[in-house]
C-alpha atoms as a PDB file:
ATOM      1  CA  UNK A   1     100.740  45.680 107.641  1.00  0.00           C
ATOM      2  CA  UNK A   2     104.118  44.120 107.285  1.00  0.00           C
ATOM      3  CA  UNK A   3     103.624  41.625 110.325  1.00  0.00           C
ATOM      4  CA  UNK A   4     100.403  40.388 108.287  1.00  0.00           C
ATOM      5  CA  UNK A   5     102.352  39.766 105.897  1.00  0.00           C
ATOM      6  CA  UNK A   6     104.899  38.494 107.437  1.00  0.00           C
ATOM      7  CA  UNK A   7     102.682  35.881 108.931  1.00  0.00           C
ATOM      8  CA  UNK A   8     101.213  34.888 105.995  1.00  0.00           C
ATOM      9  CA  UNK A   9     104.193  34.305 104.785  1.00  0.00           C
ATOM     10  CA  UNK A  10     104.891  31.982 107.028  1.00  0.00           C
ATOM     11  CA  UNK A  11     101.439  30.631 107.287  1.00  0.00           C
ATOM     12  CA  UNK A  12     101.676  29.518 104.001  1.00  0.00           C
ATOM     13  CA  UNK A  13     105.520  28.298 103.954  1.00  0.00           C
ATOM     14  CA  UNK A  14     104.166  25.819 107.418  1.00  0.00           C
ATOM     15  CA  UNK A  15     101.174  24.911 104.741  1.00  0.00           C
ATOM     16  CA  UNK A  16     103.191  24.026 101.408  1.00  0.00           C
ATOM     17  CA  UNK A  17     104.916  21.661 104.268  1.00  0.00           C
ATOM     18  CA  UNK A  18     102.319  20.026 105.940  1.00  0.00           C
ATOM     19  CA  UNK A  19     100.717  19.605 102.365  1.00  0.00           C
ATOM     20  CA  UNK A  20     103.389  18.138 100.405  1.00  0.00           C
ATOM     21  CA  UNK A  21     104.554  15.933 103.603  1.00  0.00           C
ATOM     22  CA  UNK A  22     101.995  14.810 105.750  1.00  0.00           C
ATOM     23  CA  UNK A  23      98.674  15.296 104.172  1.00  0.00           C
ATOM     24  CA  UNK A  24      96.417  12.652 102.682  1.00  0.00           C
ATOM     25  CA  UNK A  25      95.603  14.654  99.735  1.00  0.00           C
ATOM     26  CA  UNK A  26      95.193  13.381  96.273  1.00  0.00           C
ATOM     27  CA  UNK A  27      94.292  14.660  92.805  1.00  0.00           C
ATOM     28  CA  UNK A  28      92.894  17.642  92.427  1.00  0.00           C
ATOM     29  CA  UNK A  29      92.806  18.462  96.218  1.00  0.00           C
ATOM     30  CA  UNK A  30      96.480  17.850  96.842  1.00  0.00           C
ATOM     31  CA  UNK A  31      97.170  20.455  93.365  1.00  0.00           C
ATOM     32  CA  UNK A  32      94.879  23.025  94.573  1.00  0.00           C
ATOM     33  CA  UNK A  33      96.125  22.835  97.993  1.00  0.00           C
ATOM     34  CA  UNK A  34      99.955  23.404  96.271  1.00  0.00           C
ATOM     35  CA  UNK A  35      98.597  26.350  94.150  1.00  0.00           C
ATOM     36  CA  UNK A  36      96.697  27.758  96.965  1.00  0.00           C
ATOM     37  CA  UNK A  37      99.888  27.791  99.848  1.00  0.00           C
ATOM     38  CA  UNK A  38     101.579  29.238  96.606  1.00  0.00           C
ATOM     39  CA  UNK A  39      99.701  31.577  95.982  1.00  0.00           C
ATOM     40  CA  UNK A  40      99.790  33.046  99.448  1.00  0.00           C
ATOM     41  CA  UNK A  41     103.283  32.488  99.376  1.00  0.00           C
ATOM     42  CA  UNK A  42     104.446  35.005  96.641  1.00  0.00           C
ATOM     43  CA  UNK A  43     101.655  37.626  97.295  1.00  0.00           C
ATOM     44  CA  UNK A  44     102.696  37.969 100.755  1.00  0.00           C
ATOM     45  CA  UNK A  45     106.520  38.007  99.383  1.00  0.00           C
ATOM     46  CA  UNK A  46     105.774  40.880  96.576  1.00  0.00           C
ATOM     47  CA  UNK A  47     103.777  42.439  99.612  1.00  0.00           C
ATOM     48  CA  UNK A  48     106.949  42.765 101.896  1.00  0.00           C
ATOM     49  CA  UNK A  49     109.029  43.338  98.748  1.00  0.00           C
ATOM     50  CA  UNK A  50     106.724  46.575  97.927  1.00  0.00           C
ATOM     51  CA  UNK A  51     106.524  47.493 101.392  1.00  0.00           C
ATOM     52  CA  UNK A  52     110.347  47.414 101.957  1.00  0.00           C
ATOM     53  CA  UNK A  53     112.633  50.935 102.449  1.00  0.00           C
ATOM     54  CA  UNK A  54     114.362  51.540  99.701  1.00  0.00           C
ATOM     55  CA  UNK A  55     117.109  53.015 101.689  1.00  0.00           C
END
């Protein structure tokens, strides 16, 4: 499970790029673009954070 995660982590880090850099978006498809990359973003963060050793 964590290497999922850990590539949608990154999946969505390489997205928030592309989408505040080199896309064409605007409006509403630009802002739910943002919210979507960020939303991937922290569940795939809280994921590794729950799945960490607490060691």
């Amino acid at each position: 499970m964590k290497p999922a995660l850990w590539l949608l982590l990154a999946v969505s880090t390489a997205a928030a790029v592309y989408v505040s850099t080199f896309a064409d978006y605007t409006g509403t498809t630009r802002v739910m673009a943002s919210v979507g990359s960020g939303v991937v973003f922290v569940g795939s963060a809280l994921g590794l954070w729950l799945t960490s050793s607490k060691e």
